[in-house]
Protein backbone atom coordinates (compact mmCIF):
# COMPACT_ATOMS: atom_id res chain seq x y z
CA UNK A 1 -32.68 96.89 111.31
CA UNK A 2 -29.72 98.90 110.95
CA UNK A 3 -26.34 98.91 112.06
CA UNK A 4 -24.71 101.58 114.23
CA UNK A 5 -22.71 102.15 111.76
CA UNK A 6 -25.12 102.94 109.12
CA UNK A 7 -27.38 104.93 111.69
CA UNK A 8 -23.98 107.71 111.85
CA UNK A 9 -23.47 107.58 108.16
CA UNK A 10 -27.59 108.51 108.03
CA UNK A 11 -26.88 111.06 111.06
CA UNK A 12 -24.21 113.05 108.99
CA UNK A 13 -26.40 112.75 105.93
CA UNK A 14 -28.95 114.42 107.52
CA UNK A 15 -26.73 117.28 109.26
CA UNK A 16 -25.38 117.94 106.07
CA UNK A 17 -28.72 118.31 103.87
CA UNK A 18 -29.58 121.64 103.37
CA UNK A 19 -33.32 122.66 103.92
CA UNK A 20 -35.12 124.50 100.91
CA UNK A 21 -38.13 125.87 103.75
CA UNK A 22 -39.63 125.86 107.07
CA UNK A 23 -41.45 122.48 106.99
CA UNK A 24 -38.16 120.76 105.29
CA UNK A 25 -36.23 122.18 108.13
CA UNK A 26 -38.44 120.68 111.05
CA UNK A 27 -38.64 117.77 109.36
CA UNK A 28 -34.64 117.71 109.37
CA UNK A 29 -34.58 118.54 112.53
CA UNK A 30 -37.19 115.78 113.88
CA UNK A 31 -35.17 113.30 111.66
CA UNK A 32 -31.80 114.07 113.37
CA UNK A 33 -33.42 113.37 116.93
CA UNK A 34 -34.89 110.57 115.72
CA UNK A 35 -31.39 109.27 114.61
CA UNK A 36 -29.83 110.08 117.96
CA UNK A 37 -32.12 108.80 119.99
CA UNK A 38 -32.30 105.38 117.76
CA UNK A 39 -28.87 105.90 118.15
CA UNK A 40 -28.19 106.37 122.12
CA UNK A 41 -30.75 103.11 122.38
CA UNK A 42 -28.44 101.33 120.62
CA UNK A 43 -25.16 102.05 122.49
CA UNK A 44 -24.27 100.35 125.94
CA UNK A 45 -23.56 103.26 128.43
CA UNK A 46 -21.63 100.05 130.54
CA UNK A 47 -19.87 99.37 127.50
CA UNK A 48 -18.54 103.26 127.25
CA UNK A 49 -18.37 104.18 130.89
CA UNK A 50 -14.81 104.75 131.50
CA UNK A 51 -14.69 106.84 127.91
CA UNK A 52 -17.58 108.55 128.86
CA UNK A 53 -16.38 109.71 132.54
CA UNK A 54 -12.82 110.32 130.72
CA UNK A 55 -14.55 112.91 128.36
CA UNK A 56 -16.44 114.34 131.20
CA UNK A 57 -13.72 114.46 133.24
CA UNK A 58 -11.99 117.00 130.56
């Protein structure tokens, strides 16, 4: 299993590849979700809350 860590430094891997064609392009974009939402699972919204409602707040 990965780390956090290692799941961002794949995230900005992926944002930053360049897609040669339509089908390498979905599949970047599928792979980025997939990353954020492996991501997001990972991450305890308890843990963040008073950042979170900070950042919100503006």
């Amino acid at each position: 299993m990965k780390t956090v860590r290692e799941l961002f430094l794949e995230l900005d891997e992926w944002k930053a590849y360049e897609a040669n064609s339509t089908m390498s392009n979905i599949a970047k974009i599928n792979h980025i979700s997939r990353v954020k939402r492996e991501i997001a699972n990972r991450i305890d919204v308890e843990e963040y809350r008073d950042y979170i409602l900070f950042k919100e707040k503006g």
